[in-house]
C-alpha atoms as a PDB file:
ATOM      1  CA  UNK A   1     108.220  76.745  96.917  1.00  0.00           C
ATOM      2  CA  UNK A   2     107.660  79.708  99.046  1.00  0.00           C
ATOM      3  CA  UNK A   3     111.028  81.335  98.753  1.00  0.00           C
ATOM      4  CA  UNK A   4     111.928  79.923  94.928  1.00  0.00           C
ATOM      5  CA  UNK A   5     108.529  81.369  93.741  1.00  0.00           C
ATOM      6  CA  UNK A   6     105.997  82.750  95.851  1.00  0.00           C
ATOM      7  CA  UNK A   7     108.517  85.702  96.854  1.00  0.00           C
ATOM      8  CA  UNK A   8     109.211  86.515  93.408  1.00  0.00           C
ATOM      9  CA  UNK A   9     105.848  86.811  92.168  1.00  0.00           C
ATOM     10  CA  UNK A  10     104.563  89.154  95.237  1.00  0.00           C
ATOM     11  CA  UNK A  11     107.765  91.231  94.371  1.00  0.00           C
ATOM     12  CA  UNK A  12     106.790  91.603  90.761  1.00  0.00           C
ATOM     13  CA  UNK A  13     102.855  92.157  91.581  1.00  0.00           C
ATOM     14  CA  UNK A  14     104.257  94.863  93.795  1.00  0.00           C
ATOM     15  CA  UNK A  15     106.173  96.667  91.089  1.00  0.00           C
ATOM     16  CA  UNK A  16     104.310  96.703  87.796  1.00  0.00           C
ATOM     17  CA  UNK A  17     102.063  99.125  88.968  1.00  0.00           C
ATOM     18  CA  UNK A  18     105.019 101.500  89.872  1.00  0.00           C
ATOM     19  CA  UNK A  19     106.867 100.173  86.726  1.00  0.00           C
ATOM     20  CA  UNK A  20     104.046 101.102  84.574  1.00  0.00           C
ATOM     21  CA  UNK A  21     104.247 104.922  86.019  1.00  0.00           C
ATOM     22  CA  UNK A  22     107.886 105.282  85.512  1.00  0.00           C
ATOM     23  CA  UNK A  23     108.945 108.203  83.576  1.00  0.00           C
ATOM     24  CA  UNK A  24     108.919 106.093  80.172  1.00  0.00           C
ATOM     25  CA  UNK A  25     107.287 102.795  81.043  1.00  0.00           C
ATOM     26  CA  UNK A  26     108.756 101.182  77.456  1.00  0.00           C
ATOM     27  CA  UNK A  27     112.227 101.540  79.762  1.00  0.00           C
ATOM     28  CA  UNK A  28     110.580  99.079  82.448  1.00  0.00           C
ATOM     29  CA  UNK A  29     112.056  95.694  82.310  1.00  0.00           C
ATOM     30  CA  UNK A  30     111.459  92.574  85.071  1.00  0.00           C
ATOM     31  CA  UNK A  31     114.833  90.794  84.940  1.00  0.00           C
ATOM     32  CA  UNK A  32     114.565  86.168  85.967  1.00  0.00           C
ATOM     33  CA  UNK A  33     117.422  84.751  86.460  1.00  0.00           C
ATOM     34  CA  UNK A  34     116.911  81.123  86.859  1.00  0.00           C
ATOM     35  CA  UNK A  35     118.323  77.520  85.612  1.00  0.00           C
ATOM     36  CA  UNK A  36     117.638  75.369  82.994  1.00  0.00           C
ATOM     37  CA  UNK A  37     116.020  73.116  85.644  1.00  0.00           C
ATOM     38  CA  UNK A  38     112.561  73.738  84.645  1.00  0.00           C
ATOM     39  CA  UNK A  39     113.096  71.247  81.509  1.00  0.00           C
ATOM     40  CA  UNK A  40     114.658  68.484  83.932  1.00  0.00           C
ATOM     41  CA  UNK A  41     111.772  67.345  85.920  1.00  0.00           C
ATOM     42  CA  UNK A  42     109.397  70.356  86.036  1.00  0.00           C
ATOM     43  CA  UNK A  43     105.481  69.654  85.859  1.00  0.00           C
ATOM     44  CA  UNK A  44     102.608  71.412  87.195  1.00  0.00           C
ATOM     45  CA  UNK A  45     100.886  69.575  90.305  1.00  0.00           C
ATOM     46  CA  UNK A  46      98.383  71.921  91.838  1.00  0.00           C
ATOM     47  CA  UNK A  47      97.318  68.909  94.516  1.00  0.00           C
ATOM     48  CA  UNK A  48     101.420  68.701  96.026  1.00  0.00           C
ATOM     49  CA  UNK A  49     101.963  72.162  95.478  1.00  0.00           C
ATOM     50  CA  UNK A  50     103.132  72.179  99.165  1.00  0.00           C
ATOM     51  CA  UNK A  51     104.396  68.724  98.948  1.00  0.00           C
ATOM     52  CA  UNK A  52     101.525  67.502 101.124  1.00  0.00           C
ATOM     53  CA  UNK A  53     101.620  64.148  98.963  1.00  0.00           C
ATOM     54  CA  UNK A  54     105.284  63.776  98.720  1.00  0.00           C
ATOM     55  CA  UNK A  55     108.494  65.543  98.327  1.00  0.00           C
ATOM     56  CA  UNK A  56     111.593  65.274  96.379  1.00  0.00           C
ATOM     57  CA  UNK A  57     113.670  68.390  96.645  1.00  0.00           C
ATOM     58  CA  UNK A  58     115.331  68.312  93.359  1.00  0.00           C
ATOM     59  CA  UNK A  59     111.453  67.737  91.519  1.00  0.00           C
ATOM     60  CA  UNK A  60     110.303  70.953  93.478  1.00  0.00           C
ATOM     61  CA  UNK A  61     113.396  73.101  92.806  1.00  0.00           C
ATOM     62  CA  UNK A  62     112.860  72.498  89.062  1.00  0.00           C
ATOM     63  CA  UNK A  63     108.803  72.746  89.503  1.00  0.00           C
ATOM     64  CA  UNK A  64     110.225  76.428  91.088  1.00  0.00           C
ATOM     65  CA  UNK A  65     111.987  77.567  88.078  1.00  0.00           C
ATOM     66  CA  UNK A  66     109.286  76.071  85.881  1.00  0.00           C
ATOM     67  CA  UNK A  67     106.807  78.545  87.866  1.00  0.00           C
ATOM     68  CA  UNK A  68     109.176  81.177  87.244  1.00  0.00           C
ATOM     69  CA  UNK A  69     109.220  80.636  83.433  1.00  0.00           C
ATOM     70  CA  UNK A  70     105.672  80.398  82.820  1.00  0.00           C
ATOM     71  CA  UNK A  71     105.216  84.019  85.872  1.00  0.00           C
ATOM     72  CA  UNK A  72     107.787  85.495  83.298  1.00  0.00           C
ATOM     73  CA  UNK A  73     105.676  84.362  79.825  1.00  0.00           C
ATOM     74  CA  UNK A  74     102.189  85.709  81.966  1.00  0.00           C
ATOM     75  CA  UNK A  75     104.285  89.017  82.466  1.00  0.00           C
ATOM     76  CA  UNK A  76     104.924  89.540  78.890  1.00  0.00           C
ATOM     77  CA  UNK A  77     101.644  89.003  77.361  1.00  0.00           C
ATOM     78  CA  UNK A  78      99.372  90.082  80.271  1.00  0.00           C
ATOM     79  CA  UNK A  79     101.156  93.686  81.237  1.00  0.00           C
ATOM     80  CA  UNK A  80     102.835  94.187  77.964  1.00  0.00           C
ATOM     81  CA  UNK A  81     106.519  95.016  79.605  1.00  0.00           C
END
């Protein structure tokens, strides 16, 4: 989860502040590139976020891109780029 997620969303935190001071901040895009896995088995599960509970690699790669989806939809109508 750390990598597939966590990583992205620190990186992104980082930038919109700098994004948002660009030299025309309408220019300022945050680019995902991810799979279609987030519709296979994706589904939020705050309690085995870490996989504590148990662990199927294939479940948390698609929770991952799930993640990513719904950082990307927060993005758009919490920062307005």
């Amino acid at each position: 989860m750390q990598v597939n997620y966590l990583s992205h969303l620190l990186l992104v935190l980082k930038l919109l502040p700098i994004m948002k001071q660009s030299v025309d901040p309408a220019d300022a895009r945050v680019i995902f590139v991810s799979s279609r896995m987030e519709s296979w088995r994706g589904e939020f599960n705050l309690a085995n976020i870490q996989g504590q509970l148990s662990y199927d690699r294939t479940k948390f790669y698609s929770m991952s891109k799930l993640y990513m989806v719904r950082l990307l939809l927060f993005i758009k109508f919490s920062h307005s780029i």
